[in-house]
PDB file of N, CA and C in Angstrom:
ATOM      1  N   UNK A   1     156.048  68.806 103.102  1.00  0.00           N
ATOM      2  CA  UNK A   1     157.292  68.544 102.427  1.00  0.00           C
ATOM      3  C   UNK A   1     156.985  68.166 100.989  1.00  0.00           C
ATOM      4  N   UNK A   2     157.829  68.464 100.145  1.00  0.00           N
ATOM      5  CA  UNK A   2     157.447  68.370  98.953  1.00  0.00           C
ATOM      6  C   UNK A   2     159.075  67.965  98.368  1.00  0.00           C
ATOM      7  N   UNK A   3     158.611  67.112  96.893  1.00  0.00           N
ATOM      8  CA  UNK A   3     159.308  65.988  96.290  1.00  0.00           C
ATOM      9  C   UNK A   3     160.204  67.310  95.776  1.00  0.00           C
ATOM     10  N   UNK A   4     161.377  67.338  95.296  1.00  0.00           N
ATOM     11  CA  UNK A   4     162.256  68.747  94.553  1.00  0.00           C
ATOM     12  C   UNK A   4     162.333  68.024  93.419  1.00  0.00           C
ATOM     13  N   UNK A   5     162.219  66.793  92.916  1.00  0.00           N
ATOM     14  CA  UNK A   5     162.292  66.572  91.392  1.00  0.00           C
ATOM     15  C   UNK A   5     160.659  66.531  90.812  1.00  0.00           C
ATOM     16  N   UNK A   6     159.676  66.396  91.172  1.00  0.00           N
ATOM     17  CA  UNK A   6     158.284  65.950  90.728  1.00  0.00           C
ATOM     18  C   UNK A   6     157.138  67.367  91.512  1.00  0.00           C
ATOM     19  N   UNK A   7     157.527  67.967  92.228  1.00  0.00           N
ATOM     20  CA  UNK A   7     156.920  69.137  93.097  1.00  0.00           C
ATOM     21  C   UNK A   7     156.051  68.653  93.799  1.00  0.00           C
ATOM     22  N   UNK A   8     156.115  66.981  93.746  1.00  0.00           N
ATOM     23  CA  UNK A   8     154.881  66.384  93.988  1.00  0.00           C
ATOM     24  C   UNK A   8     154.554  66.466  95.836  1.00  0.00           C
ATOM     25  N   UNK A   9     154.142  66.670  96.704  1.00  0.00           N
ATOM     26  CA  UNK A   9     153.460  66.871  98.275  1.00  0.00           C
ATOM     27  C   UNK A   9     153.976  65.663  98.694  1.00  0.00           C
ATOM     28  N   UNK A  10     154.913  65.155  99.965  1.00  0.00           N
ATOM     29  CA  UNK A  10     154.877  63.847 100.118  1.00  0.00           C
ATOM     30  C   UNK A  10     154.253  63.994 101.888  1.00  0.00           C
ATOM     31  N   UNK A  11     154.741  64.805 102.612  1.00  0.00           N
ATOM     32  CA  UNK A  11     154.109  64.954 103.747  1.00  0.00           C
ATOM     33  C   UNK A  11     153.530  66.052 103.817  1.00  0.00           C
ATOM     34  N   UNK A  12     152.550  66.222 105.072  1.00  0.00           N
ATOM     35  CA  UNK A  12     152.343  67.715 105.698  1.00  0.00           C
ATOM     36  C   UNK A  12     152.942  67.423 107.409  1.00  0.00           C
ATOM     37  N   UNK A  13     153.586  68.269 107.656  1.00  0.00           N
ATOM     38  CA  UNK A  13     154.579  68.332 108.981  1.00  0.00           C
ATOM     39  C   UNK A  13     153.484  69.486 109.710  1.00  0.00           C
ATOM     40  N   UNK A  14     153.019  69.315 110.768  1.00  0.00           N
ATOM     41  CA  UNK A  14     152.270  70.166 111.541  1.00  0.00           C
ATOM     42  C   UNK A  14     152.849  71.135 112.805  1.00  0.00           C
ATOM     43  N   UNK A  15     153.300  72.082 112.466  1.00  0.00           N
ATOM     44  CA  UNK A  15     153.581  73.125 113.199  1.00  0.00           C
ATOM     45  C   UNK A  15     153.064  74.279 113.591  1.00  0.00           C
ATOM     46  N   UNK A  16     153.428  75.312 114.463  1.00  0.00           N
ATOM     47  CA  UNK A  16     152.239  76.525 114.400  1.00  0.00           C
ATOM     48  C   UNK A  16     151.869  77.213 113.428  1.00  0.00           C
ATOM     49  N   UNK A  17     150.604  77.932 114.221  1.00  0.00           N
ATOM     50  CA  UNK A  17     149.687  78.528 113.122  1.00  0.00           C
ATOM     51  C   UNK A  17     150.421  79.931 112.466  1.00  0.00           C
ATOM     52  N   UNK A  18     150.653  79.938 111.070  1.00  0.00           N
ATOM     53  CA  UNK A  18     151.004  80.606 110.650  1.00  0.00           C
ATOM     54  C   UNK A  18     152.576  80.906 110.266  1.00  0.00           C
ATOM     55  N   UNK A  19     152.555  79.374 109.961  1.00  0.00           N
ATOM     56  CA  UNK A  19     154.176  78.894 108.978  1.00  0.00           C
ATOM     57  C   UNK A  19     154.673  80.036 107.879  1.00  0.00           C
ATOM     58  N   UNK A  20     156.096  80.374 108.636  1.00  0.00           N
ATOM     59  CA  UNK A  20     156.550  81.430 107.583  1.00  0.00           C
ATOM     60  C   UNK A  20     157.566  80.952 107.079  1.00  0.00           C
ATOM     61  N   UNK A  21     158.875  81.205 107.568  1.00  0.00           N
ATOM     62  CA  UNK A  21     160.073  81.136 107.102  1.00  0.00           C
ATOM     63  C   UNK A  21     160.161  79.452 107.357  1.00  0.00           C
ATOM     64  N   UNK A  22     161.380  78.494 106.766  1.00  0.00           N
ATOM     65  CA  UNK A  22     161.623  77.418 106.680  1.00  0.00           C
ATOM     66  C   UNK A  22     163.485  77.526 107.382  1.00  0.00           C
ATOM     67  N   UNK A  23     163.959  76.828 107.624  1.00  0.00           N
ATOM     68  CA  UNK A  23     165.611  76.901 107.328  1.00  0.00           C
ATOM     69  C   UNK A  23     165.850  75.233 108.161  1.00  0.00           C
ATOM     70  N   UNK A  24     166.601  74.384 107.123  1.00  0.00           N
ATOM     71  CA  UNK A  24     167.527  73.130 107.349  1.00  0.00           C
ATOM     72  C   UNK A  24     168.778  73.309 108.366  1.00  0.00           C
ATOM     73  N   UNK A  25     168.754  72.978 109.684  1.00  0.00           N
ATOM     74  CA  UNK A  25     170.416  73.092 109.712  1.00  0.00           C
ATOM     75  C   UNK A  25     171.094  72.583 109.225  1.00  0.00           C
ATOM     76  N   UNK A  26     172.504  73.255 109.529  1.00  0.00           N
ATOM     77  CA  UNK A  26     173.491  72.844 108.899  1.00  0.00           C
ATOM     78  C   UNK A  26     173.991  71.364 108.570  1.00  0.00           C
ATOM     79  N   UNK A  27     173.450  70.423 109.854  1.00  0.00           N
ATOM     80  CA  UNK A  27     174.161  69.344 110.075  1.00  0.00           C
ATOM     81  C   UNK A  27     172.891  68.355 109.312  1.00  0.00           C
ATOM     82  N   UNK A  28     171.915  68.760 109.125  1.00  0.00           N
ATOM     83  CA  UNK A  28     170.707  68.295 108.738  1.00  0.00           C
ATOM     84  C   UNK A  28     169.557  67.428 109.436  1.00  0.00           C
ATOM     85  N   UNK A  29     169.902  67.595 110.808  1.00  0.00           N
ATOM     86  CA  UNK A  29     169.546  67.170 111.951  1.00  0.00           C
ATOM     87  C   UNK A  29     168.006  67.639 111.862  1.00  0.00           C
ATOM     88  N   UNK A  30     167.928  69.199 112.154  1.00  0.00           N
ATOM     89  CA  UNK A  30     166.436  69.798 112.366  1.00  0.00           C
ATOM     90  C   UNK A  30     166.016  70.893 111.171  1.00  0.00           C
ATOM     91  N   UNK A  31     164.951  71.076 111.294  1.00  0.00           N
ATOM     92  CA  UNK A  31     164.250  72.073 110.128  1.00  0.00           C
ATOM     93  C   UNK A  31     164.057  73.151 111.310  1.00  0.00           C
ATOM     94  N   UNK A  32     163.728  74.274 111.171  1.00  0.00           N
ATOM     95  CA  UNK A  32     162.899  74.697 111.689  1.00  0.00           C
ATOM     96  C   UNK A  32     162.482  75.652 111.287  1.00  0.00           C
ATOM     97  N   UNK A  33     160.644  76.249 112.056  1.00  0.00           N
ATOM     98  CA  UNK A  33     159.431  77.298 111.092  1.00  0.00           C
ATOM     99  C   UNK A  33     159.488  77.940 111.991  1.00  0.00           C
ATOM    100  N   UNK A  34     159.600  79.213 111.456  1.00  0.00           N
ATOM    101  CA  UNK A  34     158.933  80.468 112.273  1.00  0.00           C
ATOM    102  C   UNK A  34     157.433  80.356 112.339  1.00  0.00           C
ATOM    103  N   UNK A  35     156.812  80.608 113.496  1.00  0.00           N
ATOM    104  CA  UNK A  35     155.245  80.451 113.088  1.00  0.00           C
ATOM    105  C   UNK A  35     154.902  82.237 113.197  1.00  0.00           C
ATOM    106  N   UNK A  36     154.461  82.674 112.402  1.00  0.00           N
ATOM    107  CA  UNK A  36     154.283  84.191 112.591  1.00  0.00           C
ATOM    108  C   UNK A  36     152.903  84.360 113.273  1.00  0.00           C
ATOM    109  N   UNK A  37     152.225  83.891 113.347  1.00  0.00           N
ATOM    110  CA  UNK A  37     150.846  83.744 114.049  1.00  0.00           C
ATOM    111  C   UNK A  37     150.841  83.532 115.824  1.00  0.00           C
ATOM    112  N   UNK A  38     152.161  82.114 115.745  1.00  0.00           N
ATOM    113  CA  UNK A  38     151.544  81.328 117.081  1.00  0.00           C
ATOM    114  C   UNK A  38     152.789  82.019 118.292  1.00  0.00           C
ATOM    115  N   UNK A  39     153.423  83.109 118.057  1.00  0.00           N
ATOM    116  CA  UNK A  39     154.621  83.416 118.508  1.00  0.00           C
ATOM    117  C   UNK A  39     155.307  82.347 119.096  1.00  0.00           C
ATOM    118  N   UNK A  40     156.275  81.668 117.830  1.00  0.00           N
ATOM    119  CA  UNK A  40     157.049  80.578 118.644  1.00  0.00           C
ATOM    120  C   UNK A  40     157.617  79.741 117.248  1.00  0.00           C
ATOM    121  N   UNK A  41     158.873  79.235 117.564  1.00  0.00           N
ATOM    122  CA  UNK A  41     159.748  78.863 116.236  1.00  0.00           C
ATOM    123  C   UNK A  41     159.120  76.952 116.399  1.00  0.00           C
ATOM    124  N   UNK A  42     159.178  76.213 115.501  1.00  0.00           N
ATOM    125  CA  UNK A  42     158.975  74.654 115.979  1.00  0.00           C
ATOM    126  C   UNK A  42     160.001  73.981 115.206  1.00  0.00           C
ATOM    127  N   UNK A  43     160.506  73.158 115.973  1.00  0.00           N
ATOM    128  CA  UNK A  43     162.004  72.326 115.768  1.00  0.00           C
ATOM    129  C   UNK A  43     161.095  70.996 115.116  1.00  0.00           C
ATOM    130  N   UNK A  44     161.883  70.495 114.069  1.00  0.00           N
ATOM    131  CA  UNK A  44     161.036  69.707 113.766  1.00  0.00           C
ATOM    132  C   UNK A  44     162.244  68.663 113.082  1.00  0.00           C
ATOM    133  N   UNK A  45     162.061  67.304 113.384  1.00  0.00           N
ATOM    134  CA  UNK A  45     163.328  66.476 113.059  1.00  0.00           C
ATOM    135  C   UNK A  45     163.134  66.286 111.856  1.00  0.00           C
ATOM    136  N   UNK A  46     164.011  65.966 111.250  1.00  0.00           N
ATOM    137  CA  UNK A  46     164.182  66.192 109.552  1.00  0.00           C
ATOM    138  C   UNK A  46     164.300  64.577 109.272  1.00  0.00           C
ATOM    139  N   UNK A  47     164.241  63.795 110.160  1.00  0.00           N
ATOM    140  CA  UNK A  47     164.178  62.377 109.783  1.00  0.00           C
ATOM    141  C   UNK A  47     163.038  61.992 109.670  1.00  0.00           C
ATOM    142  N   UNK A  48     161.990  62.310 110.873  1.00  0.00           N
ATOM    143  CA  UNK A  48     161.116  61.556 111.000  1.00  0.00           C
ATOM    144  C   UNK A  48     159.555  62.539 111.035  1.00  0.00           C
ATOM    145  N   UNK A  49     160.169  63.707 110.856  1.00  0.00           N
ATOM    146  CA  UNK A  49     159.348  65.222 109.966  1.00  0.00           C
ATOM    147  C   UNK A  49     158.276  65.401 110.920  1.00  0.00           C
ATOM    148  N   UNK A  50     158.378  64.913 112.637  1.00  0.00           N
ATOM    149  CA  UNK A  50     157.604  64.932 113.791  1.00  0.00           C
ATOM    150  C   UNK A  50     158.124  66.423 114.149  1.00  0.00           C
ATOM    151  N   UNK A  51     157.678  67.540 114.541  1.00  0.00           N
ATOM    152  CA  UNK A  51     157.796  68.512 115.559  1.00  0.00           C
ATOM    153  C   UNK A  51     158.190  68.060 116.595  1.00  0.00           C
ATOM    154  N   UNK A  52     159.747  68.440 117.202  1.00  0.00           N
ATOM    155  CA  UNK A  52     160.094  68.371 118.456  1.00  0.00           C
ATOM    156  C   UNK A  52     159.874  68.865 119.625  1.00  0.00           C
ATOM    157  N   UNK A  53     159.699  70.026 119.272  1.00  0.00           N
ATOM    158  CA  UNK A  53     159.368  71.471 120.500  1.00  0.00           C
ATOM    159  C   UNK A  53     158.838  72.774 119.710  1.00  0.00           C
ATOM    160  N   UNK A  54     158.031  73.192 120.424  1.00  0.00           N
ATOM    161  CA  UNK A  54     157.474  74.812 119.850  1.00  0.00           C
ATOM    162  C   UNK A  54     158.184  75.327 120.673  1.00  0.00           C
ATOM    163  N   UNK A  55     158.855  76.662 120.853  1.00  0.00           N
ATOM    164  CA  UNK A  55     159.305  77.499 121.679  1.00  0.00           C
ATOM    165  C   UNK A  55     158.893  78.741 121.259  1.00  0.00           C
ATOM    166  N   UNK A  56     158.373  79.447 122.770  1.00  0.00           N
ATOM    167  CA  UNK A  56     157.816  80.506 122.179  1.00  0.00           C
ATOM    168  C   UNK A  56     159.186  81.818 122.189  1.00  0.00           C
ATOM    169  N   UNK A  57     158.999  82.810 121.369  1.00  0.00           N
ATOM    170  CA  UNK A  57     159.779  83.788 120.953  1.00  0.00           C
ATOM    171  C   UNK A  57     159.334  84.997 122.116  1.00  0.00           C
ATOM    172  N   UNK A  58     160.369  86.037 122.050  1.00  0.00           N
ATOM    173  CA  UNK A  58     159.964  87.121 122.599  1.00  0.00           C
ATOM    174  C   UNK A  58     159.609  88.069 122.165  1.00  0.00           C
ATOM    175  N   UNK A  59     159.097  88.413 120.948  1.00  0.00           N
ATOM    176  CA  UNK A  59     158.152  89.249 120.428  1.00  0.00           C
ATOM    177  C   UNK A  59     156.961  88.441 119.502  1.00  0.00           C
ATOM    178  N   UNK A  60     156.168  89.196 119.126  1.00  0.00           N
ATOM    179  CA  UNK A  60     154.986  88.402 118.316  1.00  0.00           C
ATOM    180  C   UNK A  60     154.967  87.911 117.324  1.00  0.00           C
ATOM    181  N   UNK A  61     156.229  89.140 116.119  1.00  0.00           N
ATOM    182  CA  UNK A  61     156.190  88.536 115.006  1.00  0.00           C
ATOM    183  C   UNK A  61     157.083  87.946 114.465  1.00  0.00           C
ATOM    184  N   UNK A  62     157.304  86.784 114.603  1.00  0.00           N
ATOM    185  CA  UNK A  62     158.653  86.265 113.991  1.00  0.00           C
ATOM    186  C   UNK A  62     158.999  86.013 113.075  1.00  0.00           C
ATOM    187  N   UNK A  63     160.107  85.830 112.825  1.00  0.00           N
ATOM    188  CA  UNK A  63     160.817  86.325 110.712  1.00  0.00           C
ATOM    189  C   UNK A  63     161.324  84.910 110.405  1.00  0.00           C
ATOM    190  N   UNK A  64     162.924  85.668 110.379  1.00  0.00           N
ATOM    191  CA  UNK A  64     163.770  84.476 110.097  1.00  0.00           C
ATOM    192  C   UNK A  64     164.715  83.769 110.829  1.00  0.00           C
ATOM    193  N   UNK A  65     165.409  83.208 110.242  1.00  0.00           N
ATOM    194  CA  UNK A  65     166.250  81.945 111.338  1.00  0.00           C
ATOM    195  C   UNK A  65     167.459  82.489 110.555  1.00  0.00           C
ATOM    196  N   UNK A  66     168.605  82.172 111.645  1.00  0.00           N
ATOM    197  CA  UNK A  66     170.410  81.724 110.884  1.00  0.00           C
ATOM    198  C   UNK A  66     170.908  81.114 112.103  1.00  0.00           C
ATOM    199  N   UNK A  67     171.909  80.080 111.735  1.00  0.00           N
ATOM    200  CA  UNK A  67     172.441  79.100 112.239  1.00  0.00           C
ATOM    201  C   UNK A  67     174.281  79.656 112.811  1.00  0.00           C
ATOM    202  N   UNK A  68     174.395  79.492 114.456  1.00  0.00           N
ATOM    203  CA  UNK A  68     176.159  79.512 114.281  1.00  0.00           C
ATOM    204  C   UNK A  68     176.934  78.662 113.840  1.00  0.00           C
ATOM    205  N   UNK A  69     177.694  78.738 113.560  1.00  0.00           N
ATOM    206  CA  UNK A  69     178.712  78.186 112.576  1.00  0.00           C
ATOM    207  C   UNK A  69     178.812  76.874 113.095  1.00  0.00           C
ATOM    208  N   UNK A  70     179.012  76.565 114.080  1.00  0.00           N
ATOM    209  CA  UNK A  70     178.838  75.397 114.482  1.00  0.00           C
ATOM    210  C   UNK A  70     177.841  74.505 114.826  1.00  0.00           C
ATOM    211  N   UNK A  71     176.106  75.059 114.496  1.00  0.00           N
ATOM    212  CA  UNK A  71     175.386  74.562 114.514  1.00  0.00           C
ATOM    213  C   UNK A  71     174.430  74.409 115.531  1.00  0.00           C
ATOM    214  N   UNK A  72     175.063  74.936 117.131  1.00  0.00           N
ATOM    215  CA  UNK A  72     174.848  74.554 118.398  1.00  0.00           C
ATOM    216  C   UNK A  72     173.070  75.776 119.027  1.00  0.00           C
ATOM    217  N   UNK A  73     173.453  76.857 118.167  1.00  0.00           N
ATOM    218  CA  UNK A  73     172.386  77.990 118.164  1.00  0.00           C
ATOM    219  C   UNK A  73     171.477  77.917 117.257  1.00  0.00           C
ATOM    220  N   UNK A  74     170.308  78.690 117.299  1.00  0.00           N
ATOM    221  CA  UNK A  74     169.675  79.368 116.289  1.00  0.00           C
ATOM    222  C   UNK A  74     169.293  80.750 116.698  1.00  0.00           C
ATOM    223  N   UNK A  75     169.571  81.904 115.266  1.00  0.00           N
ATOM    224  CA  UNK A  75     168.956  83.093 115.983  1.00  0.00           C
ATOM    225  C   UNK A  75     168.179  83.149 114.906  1.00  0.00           C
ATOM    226  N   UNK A  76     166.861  84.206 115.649  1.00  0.00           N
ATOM    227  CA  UNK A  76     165.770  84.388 115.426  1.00  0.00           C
ATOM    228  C   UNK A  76     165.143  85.112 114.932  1.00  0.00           C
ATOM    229  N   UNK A  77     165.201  86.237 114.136  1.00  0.00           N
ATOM    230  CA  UNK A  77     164.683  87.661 114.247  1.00  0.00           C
ATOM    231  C   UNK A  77     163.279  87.975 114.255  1.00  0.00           C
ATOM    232  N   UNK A  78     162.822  88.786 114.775  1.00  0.00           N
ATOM    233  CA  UNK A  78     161.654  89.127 115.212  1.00  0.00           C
ATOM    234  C   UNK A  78     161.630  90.489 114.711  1.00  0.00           C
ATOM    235  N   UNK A  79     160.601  91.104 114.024  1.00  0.00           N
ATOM    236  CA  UNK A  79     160.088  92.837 113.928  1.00  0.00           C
ATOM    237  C   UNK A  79     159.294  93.621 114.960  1.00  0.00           C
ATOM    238  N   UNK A  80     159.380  94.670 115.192  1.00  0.00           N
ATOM    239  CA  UNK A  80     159.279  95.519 115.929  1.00  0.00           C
ATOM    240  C   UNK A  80     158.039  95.891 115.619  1.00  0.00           C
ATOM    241  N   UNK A  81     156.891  96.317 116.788  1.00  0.00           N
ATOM    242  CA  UNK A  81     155.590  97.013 116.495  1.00  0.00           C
ATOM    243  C   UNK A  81     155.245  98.304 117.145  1.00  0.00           C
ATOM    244  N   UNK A  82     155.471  99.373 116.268  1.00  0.00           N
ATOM    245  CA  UNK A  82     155.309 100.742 116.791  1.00  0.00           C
ATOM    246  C   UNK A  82     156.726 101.131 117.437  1.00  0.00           C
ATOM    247  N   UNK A  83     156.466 101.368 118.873  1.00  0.00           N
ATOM    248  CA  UNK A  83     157.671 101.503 119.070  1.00  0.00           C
ATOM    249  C   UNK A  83     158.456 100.345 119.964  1.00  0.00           C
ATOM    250  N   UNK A  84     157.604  99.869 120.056  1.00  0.00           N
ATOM    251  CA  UNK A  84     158.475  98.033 120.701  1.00  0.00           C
ATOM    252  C   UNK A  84     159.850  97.807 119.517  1.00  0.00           C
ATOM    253  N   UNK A  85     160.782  97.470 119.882  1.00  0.00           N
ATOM    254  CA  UNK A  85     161.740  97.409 118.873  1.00  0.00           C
ATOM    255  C   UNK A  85     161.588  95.748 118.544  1.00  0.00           C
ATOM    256  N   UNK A  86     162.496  95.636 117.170  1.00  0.00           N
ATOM    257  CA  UNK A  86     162.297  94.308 117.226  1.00  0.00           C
ATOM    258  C   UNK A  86     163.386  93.359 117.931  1.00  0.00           C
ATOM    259  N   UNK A  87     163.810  92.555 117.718  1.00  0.00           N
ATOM    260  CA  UNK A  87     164.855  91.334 118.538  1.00  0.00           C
ATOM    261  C   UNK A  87     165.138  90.098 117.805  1.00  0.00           C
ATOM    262  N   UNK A  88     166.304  90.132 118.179  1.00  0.00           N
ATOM    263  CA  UNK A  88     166.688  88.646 117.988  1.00  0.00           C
ATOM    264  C   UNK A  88     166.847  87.854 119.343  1.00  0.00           C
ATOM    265  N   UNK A  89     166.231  86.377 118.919  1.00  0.00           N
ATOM    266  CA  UNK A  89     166.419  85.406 120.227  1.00  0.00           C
ATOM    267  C   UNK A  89     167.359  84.268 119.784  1.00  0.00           C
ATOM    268  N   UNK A  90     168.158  83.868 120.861  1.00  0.00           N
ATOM    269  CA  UNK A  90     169.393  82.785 120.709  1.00  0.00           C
ATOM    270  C   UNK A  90     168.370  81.460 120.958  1.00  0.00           C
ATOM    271  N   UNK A  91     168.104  80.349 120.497  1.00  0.00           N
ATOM    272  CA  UNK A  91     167.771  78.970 120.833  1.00  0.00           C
ATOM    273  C   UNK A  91     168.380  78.074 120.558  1.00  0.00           C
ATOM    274  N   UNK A  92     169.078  77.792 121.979  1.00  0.00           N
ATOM    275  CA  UNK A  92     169.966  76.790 121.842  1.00  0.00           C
ATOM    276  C   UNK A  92     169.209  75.375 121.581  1.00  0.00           C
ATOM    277  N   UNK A  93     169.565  74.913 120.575  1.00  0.00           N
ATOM    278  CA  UNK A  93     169.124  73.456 119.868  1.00  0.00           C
ATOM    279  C   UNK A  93     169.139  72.243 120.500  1.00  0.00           C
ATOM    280  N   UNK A  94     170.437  72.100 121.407  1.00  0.00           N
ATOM    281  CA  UNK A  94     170.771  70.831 122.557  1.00  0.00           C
ATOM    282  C   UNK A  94     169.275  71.280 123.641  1.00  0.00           C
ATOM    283  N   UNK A  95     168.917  71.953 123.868  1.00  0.00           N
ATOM    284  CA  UNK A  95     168.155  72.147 124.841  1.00  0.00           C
ATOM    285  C   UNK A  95     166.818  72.456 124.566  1.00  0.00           C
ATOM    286  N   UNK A  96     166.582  73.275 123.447  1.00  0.00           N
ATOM    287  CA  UNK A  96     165.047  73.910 122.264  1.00  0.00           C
ATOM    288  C   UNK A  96     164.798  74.676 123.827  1.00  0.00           C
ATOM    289  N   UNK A  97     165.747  75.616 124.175  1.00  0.00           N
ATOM    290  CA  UNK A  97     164.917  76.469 124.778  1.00  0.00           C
ATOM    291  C   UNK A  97     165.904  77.898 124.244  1.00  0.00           C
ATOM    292  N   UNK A  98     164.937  79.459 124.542  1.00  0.00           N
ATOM    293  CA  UNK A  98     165.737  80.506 124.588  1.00  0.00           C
ATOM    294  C   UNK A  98     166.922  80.848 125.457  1.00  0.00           C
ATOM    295  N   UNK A  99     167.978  80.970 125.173  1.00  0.00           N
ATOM    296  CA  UNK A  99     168.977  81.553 125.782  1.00  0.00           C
ATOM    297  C   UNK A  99     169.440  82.921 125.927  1.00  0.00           C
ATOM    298  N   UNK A 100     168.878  83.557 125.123  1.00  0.00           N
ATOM    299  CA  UNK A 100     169.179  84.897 125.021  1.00  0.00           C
ATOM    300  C   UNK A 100     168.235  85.528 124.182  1.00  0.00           C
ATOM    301  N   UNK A 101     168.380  86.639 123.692  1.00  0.00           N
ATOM    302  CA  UNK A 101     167.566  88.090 123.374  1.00  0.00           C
ATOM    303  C   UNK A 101     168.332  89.092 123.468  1.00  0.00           C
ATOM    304  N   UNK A 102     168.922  89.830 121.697  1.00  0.00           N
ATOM    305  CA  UNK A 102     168.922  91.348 121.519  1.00  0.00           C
ATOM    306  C   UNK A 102     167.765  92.272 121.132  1.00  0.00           C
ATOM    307  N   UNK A 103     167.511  93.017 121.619  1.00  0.00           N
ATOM    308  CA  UNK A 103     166.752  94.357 121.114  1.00  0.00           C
ATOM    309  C   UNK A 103     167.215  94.719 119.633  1.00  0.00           C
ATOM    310  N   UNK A 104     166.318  94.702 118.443  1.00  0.00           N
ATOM    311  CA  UNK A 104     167.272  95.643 117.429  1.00  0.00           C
ATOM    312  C   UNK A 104     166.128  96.347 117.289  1.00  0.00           C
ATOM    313  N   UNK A 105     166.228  97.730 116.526  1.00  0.00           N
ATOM    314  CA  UNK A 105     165.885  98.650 116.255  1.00  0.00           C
ATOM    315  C   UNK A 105     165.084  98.486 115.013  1.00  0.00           C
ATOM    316  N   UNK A 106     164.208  99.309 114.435  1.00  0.00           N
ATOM    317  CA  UNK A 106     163.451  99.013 113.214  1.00  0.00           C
ATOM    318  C   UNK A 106     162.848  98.055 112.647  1.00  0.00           C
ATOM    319  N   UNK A 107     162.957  97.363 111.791  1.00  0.00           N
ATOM    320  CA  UNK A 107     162.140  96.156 111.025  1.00  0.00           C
ATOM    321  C   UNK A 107     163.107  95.385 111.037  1.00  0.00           C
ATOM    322  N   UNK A 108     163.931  94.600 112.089  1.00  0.00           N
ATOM    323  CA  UNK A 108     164.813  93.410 111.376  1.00  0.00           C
ATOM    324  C   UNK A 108     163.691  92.034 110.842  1.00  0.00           C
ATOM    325  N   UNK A 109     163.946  91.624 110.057  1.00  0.00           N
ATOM    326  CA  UNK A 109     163.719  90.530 109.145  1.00  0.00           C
ATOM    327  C   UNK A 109     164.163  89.697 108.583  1.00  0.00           C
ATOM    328  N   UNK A 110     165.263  89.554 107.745  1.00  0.00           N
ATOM    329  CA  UNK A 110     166.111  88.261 107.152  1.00  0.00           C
ATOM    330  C   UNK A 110     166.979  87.965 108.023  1.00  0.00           C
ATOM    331  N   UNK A 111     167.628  86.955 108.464  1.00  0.00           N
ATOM    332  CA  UNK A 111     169.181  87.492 109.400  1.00  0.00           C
ATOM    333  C   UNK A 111     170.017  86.482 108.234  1.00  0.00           C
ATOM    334  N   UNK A 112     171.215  86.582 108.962  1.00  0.00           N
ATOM    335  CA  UNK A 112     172.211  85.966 108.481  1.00  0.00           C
ATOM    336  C   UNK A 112     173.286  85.532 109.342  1.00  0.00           C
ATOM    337  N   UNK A 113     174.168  84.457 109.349  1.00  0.00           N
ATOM    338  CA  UNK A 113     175.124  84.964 109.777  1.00  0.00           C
ATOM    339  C   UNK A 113     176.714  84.281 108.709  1.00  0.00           C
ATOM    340  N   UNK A 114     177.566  85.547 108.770  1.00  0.00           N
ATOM    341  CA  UNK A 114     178.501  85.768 107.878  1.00  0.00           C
ATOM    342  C   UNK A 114     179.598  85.605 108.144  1.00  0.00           C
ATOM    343  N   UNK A 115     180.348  84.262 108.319  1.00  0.00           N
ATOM    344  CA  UNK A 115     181.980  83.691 108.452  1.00  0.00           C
ATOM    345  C   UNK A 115     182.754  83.671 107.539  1.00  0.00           C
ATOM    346  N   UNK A 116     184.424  84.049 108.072  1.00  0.00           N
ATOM    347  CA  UNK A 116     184.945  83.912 106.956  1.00  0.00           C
ATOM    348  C   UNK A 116     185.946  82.869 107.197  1.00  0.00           C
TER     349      UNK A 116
END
């Protein structure tokens, strides 16, 4: 973790090998890292900057995170290798386990999700 006015390092938060993506929820409750290495996202409390749970993903390489609107999910996206397609996984947050899994097609990578 690092200071946003001074850039200065104040912690190191230990999660799996091969920390990619970052994302705050909404409510500011949890952080959580994609580990692209360790196949598996790590919930990590934003108070006390301890890792809650690793959960592992259903494909190897995992991307990015987006939050439902209400905070209660996280989806996941994962890329596809060869012809394995890639996926998104649902992790429900009350629980830090997977709930679900779509198949997508091609390289998904950033996700989003878009309310109006």
């Amino acid at each position: 973790m690092w200071d946003a006015t001074t850039l200065a390092m104040k912690t190191e938060v230990a999660v799996g090998a091969g920390a990619y993506n970052v994302e705050p929820s909404p409510d500011g409750k949890y952080v959580l890292v994609t580990n692209k290495k360790a196949q598996s996202v790590s919930v990590v409390d934003a108070a006390t900057h301890k890792e809650l749970a690793r959960v592992p993903t259903t494909k190897k390489i995992v991307h990015g995170i987006a939050y439902s609107p209400d905070g209660r999910y996280a989806y996941v996206s994962q890329e596809s290798i060869g012809a394995d397609p890639g996926a998104v996984d649902v992790l429900d947050l009350a629980t830090r386990k997977m709930v679900g899994t779509v198949a997508v097609p091609a390289q998904p990578t950033g996700i989003v999700i878009w309310t109006r």
